[in-house]
C-alpha atoms as a PDB file:
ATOM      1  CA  UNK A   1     134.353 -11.192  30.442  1.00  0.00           C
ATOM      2  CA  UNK A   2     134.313  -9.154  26.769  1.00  0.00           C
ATOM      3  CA  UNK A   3     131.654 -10.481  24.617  1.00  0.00           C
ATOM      4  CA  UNK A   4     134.328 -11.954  22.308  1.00  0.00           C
ATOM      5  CA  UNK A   5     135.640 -14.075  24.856  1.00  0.00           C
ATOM      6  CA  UNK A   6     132.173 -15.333  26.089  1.00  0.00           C
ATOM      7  CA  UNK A   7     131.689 -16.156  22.523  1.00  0.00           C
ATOM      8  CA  UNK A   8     134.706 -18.365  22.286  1.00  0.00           C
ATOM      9  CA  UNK A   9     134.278 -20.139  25.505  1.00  0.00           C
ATOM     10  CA  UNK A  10     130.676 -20.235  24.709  1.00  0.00           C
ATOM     11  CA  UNK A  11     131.420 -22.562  21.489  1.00  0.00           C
ATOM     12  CA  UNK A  12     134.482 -24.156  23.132  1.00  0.00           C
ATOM     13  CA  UNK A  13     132.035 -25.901  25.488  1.00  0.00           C
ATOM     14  CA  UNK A  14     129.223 -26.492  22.971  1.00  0.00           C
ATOM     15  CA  UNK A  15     132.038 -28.324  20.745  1.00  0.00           C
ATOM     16  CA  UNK A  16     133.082 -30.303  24.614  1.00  0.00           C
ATOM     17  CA  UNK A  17     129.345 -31.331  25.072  1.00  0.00           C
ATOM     18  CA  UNK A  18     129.125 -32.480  21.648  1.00  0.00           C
ATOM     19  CA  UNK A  19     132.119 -34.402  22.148  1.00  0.00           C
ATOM     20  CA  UNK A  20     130.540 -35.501  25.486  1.00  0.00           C
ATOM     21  CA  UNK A  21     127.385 -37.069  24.059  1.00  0.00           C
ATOM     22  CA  UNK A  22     128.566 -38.888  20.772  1.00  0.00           C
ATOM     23  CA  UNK A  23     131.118 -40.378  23.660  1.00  0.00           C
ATOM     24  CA  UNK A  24     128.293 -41.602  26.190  1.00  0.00           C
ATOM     25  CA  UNK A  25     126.186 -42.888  22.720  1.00  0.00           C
ATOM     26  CA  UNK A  26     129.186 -44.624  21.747  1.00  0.00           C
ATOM     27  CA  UNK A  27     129.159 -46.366  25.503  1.00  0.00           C
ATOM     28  CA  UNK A  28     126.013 -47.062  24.960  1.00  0.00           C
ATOM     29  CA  UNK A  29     126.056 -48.852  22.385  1.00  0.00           C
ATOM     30  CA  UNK A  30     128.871 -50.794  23.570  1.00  0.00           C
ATOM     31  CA  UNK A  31     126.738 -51.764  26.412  1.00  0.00           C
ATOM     32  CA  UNK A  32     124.568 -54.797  25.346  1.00  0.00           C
ATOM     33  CA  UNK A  33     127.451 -56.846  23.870  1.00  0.00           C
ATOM     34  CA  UNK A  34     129.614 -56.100  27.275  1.00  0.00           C
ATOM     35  CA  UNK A  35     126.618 -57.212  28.899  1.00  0.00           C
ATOM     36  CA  UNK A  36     126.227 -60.232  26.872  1.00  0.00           C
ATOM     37  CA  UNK A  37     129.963 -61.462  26.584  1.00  0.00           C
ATOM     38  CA  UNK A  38     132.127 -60.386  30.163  1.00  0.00           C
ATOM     39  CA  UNK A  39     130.625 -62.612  33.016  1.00  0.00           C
ATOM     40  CA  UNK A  40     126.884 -63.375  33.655  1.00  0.00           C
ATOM     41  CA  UNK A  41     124.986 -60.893  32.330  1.00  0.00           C
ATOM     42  CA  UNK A  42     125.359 -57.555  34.982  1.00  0.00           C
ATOM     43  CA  UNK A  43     126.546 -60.127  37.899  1.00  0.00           C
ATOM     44  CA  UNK A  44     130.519 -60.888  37.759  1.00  0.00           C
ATOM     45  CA  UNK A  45     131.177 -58.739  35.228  1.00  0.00           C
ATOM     46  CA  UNK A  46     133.807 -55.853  35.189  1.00  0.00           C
ATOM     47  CA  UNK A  47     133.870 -55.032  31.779  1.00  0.00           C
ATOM     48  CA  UNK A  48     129.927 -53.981  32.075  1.00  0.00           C
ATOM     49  CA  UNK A  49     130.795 -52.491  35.703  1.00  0.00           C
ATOM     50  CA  UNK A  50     133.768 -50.119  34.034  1.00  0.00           C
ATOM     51  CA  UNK A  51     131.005 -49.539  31.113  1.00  0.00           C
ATOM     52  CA  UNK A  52     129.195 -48.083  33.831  1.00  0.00           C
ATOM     53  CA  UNK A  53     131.527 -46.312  36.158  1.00  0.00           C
ATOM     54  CA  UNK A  54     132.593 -44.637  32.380  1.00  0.00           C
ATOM     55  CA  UNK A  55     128.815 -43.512  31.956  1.00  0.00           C
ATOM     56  CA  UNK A  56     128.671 -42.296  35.113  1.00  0.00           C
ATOM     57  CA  UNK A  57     131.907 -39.899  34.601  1.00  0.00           C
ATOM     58  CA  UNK A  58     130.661 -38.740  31.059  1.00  0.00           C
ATOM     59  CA  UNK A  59     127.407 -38.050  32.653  1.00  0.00           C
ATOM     60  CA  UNK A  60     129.030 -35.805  35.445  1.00  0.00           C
ATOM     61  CA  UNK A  61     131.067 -34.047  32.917  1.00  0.00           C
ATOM     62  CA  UNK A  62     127.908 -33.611  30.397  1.00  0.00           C
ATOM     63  CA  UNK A  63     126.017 -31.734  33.663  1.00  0.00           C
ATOM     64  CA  UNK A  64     129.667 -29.980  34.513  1.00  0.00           C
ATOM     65  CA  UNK A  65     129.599 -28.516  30.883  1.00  0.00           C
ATOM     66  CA  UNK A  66     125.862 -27.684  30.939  1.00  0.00           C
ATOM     67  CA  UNK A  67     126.393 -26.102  34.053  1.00  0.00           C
ATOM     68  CA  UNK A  68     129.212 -23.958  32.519  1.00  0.00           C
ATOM     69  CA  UNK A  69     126.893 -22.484  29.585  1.00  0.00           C
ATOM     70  CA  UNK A  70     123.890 -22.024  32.155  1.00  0.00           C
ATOM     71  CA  UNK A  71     125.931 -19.958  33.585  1.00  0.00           C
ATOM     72  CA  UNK A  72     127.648 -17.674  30.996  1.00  0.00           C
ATOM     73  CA  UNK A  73     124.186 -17.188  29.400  1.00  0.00           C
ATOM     74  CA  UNK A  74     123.056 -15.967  33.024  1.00  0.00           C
ATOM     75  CA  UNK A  75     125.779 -13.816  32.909  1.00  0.00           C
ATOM     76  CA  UNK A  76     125.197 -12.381  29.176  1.00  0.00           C
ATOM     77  CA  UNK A  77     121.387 -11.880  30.089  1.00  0.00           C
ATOM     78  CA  UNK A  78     122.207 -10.128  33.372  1.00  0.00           C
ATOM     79  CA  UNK A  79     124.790  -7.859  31.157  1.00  0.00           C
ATOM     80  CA  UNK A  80     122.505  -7.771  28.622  1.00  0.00           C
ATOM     81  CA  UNK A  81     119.468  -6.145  30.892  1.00  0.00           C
ATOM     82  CA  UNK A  82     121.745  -4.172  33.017  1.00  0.00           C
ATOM     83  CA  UNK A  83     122.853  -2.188  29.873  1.00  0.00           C
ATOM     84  CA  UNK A  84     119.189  -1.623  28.363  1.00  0.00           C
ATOM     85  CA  UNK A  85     117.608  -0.421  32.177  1.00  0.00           C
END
């Protein structure tokens, strides 16, 4: 991939993990009132067990993401010291 492109897709998926996050914080915070007002407490309660099924999909996608500019910087750093050897 050019270094231009790398760039781009680079801060495409640092934008997407922002995204990510304020999402799961905004979950989060949801969480105590679902917890308090749908059913009793964590038991009987499918608001709070969506809440959770919805962190558990941000979370994958957060590591997906992660995993995606791991990998490109790998990439740039094994360009990187292939060029200066």
């Amino acid at each position: 991939m050019k270094k231009s492109q790398e760039k781009q897709k680079m801060e495409k998926l640092e934008e997407e993990l922002k995204e990510l996050k304020k999402r799961m914080e905004k979950t989060l915070r949801k969480s105590n009132e679902i917890y308090d007002t749908g059913g009793d407490g964590w038991h009987d309660n499918p608001a709070y067990d969506m809440m959770n099924a919805d962190i558990d999909k941000i979370g994958a996608l957060i590591d997906e993401v992660k995993d995606e500019i791991a990998t490109i910087k790998r990439t740039t750093k094994g360009h990187e010291t292939g060029r200066k050897k």
